[in-house]
Protein backbone atom coordinates (compact mmCIF):
# COMPACT_ATOMS: atom_id res chain seq x y z
CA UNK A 1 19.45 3.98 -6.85
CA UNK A 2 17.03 3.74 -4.12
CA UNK A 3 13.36 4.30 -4.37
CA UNK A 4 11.72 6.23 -2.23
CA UNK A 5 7.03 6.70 -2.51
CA UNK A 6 6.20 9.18 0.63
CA UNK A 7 2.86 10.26 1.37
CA UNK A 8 1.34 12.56 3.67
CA UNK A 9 -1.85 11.24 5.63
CA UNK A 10 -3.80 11.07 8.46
CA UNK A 11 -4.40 7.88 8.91
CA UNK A 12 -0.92 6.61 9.55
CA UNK A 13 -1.70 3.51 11.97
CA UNK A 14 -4.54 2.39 10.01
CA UNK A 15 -2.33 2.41 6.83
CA UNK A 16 0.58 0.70 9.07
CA UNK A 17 -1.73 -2.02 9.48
CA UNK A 18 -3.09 -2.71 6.03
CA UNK A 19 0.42 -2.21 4.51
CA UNK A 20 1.37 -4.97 6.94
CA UNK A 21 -0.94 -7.28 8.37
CA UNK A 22 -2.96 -7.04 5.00
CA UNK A 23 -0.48 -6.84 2.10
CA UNK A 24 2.48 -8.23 3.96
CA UNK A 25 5.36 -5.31 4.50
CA UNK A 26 7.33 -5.01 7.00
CA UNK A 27 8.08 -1.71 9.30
CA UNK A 28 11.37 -0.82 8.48
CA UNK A 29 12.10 2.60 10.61
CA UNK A 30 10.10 5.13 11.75
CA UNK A 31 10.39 8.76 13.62
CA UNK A 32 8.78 10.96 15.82
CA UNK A 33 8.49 14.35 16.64
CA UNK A 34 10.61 15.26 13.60
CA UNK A 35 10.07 19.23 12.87
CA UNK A 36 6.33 18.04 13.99
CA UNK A 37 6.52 14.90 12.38
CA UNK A 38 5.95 11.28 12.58
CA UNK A 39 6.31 9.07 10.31
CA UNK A 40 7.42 5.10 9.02
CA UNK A 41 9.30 3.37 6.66
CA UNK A 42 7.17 0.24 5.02
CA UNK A 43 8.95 -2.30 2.74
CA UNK A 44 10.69 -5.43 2.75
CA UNK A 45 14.15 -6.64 4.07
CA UNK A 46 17.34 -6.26 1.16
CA UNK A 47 15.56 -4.70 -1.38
CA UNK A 48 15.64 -0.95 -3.37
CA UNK A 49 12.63 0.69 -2.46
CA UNK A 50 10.31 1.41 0.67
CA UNK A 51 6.73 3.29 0.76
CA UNK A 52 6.82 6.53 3.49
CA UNK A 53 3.80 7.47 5.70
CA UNK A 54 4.12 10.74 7.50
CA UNK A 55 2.00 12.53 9.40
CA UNK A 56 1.61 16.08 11.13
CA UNK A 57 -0.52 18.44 12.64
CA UNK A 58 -2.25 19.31 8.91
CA UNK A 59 -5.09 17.98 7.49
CA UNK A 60 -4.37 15.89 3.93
CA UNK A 61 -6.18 16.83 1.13
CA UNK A 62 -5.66 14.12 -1.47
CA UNK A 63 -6.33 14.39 -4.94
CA UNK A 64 -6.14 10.67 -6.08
CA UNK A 65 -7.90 9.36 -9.58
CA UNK A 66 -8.74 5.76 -10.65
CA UNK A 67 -5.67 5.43 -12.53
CA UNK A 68 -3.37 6.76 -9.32
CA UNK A 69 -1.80 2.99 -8.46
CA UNK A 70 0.39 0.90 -6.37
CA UNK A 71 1.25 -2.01 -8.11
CA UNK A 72 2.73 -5.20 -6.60
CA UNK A 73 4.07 -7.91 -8.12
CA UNK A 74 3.61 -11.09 -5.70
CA UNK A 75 5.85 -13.95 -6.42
CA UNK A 76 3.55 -17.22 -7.13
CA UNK A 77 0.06 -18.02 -7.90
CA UNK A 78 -0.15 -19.49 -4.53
CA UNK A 79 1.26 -16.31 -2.40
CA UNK A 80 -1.19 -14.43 -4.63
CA UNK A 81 -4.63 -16.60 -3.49
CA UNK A 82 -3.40 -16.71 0.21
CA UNK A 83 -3.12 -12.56 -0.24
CA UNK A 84 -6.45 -12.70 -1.95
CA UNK A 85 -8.20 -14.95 0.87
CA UNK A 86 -6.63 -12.74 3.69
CA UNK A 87 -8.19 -9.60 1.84
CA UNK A 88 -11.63 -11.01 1.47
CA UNK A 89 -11.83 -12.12 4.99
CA UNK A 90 -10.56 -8.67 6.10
CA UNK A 91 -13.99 -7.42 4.13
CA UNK A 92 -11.67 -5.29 2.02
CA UNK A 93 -14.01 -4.73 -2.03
CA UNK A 94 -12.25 -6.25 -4.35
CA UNK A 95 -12.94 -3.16 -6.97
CA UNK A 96 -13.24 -3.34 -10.67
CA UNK A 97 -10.56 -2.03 -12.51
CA UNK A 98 -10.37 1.37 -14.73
CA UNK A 99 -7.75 -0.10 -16.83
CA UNK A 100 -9.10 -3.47 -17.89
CA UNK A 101 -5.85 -4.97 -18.12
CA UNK A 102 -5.37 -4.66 -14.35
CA UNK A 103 -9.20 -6.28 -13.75
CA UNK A 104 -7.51 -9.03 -16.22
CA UNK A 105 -4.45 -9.87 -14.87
CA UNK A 106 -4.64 -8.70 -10.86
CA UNK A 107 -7.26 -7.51 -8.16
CA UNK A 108 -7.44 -3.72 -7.21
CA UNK A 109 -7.93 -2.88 -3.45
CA UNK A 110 -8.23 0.40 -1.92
CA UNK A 111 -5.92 1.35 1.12
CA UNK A 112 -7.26 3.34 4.52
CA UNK A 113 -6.24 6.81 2.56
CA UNK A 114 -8.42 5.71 -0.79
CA UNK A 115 -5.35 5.59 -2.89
CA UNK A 116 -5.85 2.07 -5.22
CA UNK A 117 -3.10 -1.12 -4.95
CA UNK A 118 -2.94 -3.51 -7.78
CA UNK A 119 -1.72 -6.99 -6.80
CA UNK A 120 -0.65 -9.13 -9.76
CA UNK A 121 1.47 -12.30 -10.23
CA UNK A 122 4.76 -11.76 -11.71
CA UNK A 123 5.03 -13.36 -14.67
């Protein structure tokens, strides 16, 4: 099986460039002008799953709560602190948390739509 997050925005070079110069994907595909459509694929090389940003004519109206996450799992401590320095020099909050066990055991960042990313140390 093959996993597959797509979201509608309008925002989708800003969100190119935090989901890859910020948290480190890579552009896998993309399209244009697809029944008035653009969009990319966002992920990394080899592996099951991929995030989707597409993008039309329409205005988004998201409806996105605290507890509405992305959660990745980054390989080592030391991948995790380089991640972490690269976000606070990018002047991205660091935000606290709903669920305490994510304020715990991760940092929570918000990307260019709003919608909240978890990044946590597989353990």
């Amino acid at each position: 099986m093959t996993f597959r997050y797509a979201r509608h925005t309008n925002n989708l070079e800003p969100l190119i460039k935090f989901y890859t110069e910020i948290v480190g994907l890579e552009k896998l595909g993309e399209f244009k002008n697809h029944s008035n459509y653009n969009g990319v694929f966002l992920g990394l090389q080899n592996l099951d799953w991929h995030i989707e940003f597409t993008e039309s004519n329409e205005k988004v109206n998201h409806y996105s709560d605290e507890d509405d996450l992305l959660v990745f799992y980054i390989d080592s401590e030391e991948e995790f602190n380089q991640l972490k320095l690269k976000i606070e020099k990018s002047d991205i909050p660091i935000r606290k948390s709903k669920n305490p066990y994510w304020t715990e055991n991760g940092i929570e960042i918000k990307d260019p739509d709003g919608f909240g990313l978890i990044l946590t140390i597989k353990k």
